[in-house]
N, C-alpha and C. Protein backbone atom coordinates (compact mmCIF):
# COMPACT_ATOMS: atom_id res chain seq x y z
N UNK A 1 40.75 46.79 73.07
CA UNK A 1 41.61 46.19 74.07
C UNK A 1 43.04 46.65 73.81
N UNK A 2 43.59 47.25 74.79
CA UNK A 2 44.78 47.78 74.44
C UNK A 2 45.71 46.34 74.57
N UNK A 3 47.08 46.67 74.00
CA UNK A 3 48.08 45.83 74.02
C UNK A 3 48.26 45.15 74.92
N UNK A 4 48.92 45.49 75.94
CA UNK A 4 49.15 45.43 77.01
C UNK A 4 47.87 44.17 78.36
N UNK A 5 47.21 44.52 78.25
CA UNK A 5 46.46 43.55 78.14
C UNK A 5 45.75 42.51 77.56
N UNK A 6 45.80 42.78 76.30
CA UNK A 6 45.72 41.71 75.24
C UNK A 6 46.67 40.24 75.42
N UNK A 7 48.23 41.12 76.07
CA UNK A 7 49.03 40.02 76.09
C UNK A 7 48.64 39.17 77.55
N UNK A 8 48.19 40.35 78.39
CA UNK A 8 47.90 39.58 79.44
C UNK A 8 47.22 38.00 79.60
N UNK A 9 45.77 38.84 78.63
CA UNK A 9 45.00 37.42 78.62
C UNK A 9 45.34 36.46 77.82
N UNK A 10 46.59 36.70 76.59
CA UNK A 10 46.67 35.44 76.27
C UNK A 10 47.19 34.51 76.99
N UNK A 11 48.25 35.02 77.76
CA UNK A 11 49.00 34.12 78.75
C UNK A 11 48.31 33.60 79.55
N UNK A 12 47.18 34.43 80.31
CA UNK A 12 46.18 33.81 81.44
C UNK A 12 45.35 32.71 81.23
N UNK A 13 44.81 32.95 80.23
CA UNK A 13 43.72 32.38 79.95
C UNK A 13 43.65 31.56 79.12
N UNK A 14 43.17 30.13 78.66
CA UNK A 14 43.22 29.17 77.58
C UNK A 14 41.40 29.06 77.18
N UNK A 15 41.00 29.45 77.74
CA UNK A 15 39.36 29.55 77.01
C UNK A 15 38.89 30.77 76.23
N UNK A 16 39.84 31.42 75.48
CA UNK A 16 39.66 32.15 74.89
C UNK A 16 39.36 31.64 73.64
N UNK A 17 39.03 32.63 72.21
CA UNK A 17 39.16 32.39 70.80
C UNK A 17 39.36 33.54 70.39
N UNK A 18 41.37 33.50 69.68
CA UNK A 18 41.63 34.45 69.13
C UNK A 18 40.78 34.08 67.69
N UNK A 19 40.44 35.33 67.04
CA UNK A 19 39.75 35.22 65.53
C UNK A 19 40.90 36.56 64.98
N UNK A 20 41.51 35.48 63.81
CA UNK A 20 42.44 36.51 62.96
C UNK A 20 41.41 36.82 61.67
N UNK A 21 40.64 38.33 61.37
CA UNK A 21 39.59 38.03 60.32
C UNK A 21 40.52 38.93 59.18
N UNK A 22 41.64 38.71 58.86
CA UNK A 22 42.66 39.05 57.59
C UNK A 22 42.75 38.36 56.72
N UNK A 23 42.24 38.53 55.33
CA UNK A 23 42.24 37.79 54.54
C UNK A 23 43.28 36.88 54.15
N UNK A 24 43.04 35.80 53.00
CA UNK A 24 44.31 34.69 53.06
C UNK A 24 45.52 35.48 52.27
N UNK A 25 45.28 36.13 51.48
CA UNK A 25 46.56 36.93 51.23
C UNK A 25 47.20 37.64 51.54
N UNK A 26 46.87 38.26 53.21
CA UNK A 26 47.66 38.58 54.15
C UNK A 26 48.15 37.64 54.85
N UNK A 27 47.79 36.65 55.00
CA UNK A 27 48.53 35.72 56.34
C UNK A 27 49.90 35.75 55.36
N UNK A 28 50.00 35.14 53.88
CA UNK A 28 51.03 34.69 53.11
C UNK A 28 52.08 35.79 53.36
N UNK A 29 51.51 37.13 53.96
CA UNK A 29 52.67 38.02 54.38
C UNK A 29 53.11 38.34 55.46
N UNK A 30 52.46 37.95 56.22
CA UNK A 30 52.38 37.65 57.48
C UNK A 30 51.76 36.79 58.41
N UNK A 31 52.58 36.35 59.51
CA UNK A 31 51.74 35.03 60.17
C UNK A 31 50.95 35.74 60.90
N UNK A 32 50.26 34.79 61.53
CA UNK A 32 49.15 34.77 62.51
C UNK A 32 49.31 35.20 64.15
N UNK A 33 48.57 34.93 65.00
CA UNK A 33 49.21 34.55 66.43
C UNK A 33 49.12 33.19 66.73
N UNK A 34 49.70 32.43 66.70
CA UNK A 34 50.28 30.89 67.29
C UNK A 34 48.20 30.31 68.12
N UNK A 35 47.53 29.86 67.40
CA UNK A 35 46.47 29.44 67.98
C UNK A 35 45.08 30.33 67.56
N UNK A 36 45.67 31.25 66.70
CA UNK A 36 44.00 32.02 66.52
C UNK A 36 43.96 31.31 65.04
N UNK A 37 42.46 31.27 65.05
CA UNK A 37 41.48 30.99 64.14
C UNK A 37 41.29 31.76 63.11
N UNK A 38 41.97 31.54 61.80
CA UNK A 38 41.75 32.38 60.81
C UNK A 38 40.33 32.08 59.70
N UNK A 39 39.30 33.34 59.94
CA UNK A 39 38.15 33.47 59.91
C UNK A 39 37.77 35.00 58.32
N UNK A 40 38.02 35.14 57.72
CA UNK A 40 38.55 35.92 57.08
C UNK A 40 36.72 37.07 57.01
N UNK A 41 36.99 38.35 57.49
CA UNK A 41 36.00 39.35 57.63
C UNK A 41 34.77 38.69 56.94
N UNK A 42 34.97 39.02 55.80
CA UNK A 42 33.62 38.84 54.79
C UNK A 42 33.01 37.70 55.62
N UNK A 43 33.30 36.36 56.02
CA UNK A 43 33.01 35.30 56.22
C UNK A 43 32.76 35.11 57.91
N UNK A 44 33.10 35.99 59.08
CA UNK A 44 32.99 36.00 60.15
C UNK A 44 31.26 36.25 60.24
N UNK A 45 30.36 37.14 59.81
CA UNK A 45 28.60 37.06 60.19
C UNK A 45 28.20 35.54 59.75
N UNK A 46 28.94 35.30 58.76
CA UNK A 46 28.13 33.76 57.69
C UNK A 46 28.28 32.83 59.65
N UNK A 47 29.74 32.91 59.60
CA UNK A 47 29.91 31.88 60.59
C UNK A 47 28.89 32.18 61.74
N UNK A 48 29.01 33.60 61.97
CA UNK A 48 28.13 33.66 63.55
C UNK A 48 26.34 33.53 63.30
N UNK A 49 26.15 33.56 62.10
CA UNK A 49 24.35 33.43 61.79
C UNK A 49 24.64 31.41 61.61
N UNK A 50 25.49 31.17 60.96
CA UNK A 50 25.37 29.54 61.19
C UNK A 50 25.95 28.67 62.50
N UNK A 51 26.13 29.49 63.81
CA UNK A 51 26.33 28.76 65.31
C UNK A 51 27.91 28.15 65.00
N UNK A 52 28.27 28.89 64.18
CA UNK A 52 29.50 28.17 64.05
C UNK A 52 30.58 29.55 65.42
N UNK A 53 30.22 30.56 65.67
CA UNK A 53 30.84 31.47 66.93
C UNK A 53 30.42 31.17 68.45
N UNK A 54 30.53 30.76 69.21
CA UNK A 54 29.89 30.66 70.76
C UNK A 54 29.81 31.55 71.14
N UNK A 55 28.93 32.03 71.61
CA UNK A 55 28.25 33.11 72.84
C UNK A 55 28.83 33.18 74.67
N UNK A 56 29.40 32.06 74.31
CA UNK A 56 29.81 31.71 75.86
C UNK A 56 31.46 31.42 75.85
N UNK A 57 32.14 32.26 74.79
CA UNK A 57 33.68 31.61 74.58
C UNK A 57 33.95 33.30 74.18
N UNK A 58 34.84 33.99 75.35
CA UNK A 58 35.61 35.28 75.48
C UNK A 58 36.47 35.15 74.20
N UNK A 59 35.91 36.04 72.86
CA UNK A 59 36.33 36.45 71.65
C UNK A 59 37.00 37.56 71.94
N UNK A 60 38.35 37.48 71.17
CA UNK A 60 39.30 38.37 70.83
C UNK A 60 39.64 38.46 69.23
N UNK A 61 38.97 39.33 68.67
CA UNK A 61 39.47 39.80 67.23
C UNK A 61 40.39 40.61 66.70
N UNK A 62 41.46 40.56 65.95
CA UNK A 62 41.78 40.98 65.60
C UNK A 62 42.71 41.25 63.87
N UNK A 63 42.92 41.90 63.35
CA UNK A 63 43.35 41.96 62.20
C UNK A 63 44.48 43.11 61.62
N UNK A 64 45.40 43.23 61.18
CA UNK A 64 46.17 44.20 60.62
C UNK A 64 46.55 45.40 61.12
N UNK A 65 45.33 46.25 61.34
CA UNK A 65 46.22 47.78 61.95
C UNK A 65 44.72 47.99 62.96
N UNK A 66 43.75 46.89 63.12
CA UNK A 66 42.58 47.13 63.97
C UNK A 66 41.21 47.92 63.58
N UNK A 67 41.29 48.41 62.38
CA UNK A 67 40.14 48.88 61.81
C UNK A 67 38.88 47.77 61.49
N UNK A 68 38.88 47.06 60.80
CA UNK A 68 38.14 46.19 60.97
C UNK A 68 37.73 45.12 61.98
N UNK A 69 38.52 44.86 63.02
CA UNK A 69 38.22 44.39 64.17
C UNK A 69 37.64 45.30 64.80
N UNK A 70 37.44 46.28 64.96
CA UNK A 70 36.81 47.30 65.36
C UNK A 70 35.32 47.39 64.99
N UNK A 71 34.99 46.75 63.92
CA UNK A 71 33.74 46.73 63.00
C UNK A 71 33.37 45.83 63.51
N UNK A 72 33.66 44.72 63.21
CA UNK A 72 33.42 43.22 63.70
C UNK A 72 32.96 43.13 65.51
N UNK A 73 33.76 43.63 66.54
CA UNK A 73 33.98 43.80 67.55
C UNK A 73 32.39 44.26 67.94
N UNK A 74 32.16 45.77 67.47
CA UNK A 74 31.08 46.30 67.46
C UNK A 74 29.65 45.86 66.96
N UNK A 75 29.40 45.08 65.74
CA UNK A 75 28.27 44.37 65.21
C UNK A 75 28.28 42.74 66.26
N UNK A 76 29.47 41.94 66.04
CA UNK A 76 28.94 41.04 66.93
C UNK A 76 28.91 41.14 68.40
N UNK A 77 29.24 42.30 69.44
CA UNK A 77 29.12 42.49 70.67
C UNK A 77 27.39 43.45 70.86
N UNK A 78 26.47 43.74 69.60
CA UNK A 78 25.22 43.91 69.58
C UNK A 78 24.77 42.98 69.56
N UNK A 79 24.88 41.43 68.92
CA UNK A 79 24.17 40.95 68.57
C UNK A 79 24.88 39.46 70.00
N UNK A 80 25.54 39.79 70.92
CA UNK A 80 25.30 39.55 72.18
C UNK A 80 26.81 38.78 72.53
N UNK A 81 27.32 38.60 71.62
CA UNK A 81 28.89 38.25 71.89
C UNK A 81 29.90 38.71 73.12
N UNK A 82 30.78 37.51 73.71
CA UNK A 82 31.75 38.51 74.74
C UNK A 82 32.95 38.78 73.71
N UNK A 83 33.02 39.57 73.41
CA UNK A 83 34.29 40.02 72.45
C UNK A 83 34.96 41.19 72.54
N UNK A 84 36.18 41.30 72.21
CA UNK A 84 36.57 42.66 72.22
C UNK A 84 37.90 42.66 70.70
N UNK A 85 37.92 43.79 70.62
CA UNK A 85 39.12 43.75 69.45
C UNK A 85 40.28 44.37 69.79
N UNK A 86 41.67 44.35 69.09
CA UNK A 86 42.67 44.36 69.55
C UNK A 86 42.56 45.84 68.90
N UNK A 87 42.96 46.76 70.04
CA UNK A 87 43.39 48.09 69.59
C UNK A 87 44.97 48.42 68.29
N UNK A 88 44.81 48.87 67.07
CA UNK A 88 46.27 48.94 66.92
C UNK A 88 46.31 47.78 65.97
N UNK A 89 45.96 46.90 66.18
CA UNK A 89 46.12 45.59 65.14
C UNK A 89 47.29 44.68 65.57
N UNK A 90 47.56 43.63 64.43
CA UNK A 90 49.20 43.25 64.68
C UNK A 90 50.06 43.61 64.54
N UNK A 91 49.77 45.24 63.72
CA UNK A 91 51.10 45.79 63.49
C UNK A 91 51.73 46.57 64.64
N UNK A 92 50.83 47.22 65.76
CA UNK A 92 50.70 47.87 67.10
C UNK A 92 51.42 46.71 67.89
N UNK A 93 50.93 45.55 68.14
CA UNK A 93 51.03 44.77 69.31
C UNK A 93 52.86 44.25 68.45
N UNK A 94 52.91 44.10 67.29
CA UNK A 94 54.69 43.79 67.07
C UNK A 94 55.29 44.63 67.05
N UNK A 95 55.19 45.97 67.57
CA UNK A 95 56.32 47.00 67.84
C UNK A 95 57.27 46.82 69.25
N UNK A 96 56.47 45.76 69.61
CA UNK A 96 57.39 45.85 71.20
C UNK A 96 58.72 44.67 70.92
């Protein structure tokens, strides 16, 4: 999901779930986005094999420079998720 629309839907939309999956010793260096769910990688499948992810709630992942949201994005949008990941990461989307 490029930037640019990323910002779109946050503004649009309130039934979303941002998932920040950056570990806790990145947030301490950086914050979050104001309302996403910090879910940290390793621990994002545990959650989606225990019904703790909805199938029916437009997922937006993202993390750091977007490599691993990219991973994540791809394994849980097989296994039937609406999700997409943030192209670029947070470091992409805070250049503007």
């Amino acid at each position: 999901m490029k930037k640019k629309t990323f910002k779109e839907i946050i503004e649009t939309h309130n039934s979303i779930l941002l998932l920040d999956i950056r570990e806790q010793e990145e947030l301490l260096i950086e914050e979050t986005i104001p309302g996403a769910k910090s879910v940290p990688m390793g621990k994002v499948f545990t959650e989606a094999i225990q019904g703790n992810l909805s199938k029916n709630v437009q997922i937006i992942v993202f993390c750091r420079t977007g490599g691993r949201a990219g991973v994540v994005e791809r394994e849980l949008r097989e296994r039937g998720y609406l999700i997409d990941g943030l192209e670029g990461g947070l470091e992409d989307l805070r250049k503007t």
